[in-house]
N, C-alpha and C. Protein backbone atom coordinates (compact mmCIF):
# COMPACT_ATOMS: atom_id res chain seq x y z
N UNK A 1 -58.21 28.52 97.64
CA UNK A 1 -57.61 29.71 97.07
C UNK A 1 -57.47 29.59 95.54
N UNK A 2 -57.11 28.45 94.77
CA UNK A 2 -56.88 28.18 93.62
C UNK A 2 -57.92 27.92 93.04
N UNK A 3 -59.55 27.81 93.48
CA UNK A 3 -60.80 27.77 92.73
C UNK A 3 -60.80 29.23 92.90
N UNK A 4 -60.78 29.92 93.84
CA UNK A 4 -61.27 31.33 93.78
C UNK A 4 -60.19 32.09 92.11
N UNK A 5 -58.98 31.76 91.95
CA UNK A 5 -58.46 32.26 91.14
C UNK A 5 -59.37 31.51 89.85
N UNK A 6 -59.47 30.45 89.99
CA UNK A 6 -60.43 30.43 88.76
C UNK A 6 -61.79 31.04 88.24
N UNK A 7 -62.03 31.25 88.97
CA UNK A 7 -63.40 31.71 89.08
C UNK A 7 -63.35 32.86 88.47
N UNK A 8 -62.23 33.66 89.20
CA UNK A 8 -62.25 35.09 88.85
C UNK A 8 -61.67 35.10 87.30
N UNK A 9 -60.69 34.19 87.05
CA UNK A 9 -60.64 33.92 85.43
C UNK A 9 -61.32 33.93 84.50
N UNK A 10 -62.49 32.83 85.04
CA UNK A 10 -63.43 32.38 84.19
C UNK A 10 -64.63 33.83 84.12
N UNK A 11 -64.19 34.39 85.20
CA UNK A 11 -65.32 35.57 84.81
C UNK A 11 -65.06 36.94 84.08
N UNK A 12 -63.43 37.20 84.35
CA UNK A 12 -62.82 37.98 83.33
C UNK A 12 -63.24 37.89 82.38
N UNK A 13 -62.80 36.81 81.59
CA UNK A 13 -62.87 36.07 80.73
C UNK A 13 -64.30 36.24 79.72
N UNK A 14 -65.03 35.52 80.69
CA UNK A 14 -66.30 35.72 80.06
C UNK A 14 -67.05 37.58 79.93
N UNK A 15 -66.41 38.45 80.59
CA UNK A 15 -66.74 39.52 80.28
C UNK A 15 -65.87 40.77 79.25
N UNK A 16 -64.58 39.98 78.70
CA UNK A 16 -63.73 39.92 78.05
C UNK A 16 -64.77 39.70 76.90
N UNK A 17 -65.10 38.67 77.03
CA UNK A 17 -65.90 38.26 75.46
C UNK A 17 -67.37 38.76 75.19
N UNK A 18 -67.86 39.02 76.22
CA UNK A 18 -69.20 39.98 76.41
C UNK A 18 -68.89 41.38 75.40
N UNK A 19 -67.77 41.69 76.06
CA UNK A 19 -67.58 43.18 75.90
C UNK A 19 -67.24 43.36 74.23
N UNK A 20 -66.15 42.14 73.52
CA UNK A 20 -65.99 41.72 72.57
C UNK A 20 -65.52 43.58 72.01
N UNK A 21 -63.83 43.67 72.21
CA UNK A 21 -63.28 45.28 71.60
C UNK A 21 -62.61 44.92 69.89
N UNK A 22 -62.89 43.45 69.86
CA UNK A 22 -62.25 43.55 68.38
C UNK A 22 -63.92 43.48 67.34
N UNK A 23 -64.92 43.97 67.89
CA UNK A 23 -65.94 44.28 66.82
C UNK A 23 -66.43 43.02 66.61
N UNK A 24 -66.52 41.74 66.88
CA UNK A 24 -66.84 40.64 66.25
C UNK A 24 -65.56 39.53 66.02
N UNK A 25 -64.48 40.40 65.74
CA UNK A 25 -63.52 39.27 65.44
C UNK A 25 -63.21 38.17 66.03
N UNK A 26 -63.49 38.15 67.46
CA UNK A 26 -63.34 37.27 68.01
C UNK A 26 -64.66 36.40 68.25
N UNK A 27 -65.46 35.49 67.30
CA UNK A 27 -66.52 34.68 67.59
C UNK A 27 -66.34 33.02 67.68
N UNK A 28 -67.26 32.75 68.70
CA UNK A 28 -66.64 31.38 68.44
C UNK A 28 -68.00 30.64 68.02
N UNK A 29 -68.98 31.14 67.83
CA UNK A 29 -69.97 30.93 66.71
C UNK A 29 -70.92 32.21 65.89
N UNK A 30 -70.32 32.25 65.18
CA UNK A 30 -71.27 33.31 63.94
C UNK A 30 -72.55 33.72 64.29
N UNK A 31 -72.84 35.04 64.48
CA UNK A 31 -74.00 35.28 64.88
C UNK A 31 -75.58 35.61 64.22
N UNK A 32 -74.44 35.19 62.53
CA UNK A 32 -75.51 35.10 61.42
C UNK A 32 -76.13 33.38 61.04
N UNK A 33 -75.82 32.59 61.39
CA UNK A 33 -76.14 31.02 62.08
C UNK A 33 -77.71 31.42 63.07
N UNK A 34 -78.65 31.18 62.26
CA UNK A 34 -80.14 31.56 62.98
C UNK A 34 -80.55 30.18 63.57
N UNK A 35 -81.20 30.61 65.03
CA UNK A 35 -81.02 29.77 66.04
C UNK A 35 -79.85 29.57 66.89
N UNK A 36 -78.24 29.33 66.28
CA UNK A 36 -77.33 29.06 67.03
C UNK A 36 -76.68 30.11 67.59
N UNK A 37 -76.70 32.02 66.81
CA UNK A 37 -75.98 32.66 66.62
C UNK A 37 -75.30 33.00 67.76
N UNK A 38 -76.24 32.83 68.88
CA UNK A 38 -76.28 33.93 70.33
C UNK A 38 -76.13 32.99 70.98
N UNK A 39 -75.92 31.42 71.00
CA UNK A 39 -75.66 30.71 72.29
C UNK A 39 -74.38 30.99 73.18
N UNK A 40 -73.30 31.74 71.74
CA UNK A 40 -71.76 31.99 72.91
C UNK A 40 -72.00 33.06 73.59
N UNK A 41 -72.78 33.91 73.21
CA UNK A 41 -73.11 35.18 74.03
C UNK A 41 -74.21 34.73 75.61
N UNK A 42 -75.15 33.73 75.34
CA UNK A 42 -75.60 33.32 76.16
C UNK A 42 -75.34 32.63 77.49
N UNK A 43 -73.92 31.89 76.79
CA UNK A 43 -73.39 31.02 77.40
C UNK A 43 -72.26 31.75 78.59
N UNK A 44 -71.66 32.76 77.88
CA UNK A 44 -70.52 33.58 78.64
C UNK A 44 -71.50 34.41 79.71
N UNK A 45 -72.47 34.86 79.38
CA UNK A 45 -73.50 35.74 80.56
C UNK A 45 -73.99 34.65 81.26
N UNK A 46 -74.05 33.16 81.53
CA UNK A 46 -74.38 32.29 82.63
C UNK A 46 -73.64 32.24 83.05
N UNK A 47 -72.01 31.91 82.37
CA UNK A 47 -70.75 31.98 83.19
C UNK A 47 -70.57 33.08 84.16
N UNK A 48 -70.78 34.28 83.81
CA UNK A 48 -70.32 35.57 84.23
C UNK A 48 -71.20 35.51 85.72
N UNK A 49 -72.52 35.32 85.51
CA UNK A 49 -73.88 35.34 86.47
C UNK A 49 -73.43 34.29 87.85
N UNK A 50 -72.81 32.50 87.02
CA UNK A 50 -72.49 32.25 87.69
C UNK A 50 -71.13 32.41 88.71
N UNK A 51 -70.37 33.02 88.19
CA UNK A 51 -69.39 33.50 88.82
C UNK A 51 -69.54 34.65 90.07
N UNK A 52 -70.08 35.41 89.91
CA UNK A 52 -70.79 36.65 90.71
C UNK A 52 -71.37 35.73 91.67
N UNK A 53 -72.75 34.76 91.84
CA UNK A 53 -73.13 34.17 92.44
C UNK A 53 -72.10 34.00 93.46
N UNK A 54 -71.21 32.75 92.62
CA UNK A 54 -70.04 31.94 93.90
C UNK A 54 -69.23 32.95 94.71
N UNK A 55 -69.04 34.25 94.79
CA UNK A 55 -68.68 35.09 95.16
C UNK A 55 -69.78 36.04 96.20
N UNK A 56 -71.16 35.70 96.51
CA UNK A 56 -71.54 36.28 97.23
C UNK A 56 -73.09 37.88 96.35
N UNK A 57 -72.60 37.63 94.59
CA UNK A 57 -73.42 38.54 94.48
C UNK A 57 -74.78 37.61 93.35
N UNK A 58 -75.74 37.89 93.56
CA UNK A 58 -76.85 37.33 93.21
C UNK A 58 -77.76 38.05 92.66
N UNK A 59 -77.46 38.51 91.32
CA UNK A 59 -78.06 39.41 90.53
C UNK A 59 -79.34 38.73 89.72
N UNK A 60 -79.54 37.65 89.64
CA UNK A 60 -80.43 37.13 89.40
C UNK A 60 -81.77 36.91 90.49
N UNK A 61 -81.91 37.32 91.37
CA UNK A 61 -82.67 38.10 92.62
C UNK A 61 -83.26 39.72 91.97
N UNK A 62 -82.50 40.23 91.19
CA UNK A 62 -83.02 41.42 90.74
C UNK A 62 -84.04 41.56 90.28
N UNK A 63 -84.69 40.72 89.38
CA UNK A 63 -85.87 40.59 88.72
C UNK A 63 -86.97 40.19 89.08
N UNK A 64 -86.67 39.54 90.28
CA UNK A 64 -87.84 38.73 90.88
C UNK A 64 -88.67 39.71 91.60
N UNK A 65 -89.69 39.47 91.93
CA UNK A 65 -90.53 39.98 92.48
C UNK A 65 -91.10 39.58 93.82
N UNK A 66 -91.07 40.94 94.45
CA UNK A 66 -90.92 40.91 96.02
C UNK A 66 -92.00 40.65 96.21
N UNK A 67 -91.98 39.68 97.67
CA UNK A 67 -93.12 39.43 98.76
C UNK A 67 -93.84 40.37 99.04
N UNK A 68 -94.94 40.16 99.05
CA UNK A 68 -95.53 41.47 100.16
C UNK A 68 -95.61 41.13 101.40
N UNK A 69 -95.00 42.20 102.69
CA UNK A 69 -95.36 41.37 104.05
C UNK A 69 -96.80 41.69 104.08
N UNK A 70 -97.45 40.86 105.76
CA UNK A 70 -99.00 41.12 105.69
C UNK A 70 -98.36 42.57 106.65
N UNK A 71 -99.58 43.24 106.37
CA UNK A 71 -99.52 44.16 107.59
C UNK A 71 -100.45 44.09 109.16
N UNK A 72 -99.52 44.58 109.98
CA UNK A 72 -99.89 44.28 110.99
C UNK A 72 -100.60 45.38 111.51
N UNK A 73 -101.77 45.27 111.93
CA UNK A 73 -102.80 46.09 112.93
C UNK A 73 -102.25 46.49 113.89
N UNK A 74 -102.46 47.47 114.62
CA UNK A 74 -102.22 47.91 115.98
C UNK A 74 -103.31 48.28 116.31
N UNK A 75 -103.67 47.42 117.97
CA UNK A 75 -104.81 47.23 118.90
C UNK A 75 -104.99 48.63 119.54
């Protein structure tokens, strides 16, 4: 019960900072830093992804690309 409350923290959280309502003010690396700018943004959307996962949703399935079944003849 007390991982599930984390989880759901950690994903608040990370969509708390996704959403980012103070404009930027809140960075915890500069996004004018080329190469580094976007790793906290990167980093909070694995969190977020992984959080959803441990909970049953698997949005990273979205992109992939479906099987084809074979089709079956009828005799």
């Amino acid at each position: 019960m007390q991982k599930n409350i984390v989880v759901i923290m950690v994903g608040l959280l990370s969509i708390l900072y996704l959403l980012n309502p103070g404009a930027g003010v809140f960075e915890l690396i500069p996004d004018n830093i080329p190469g580094l700018g976007n790793l906290d943004e990167a980093t909070a959307v694995l969190l977020l992804v992984s959080c959803l996962r441990y909970f049953g949703i698997d949005i990273a399935n979205v992109f992939r690309k479906k099987k084809s079944r074979d089709v079956v003849k009828e005799d």
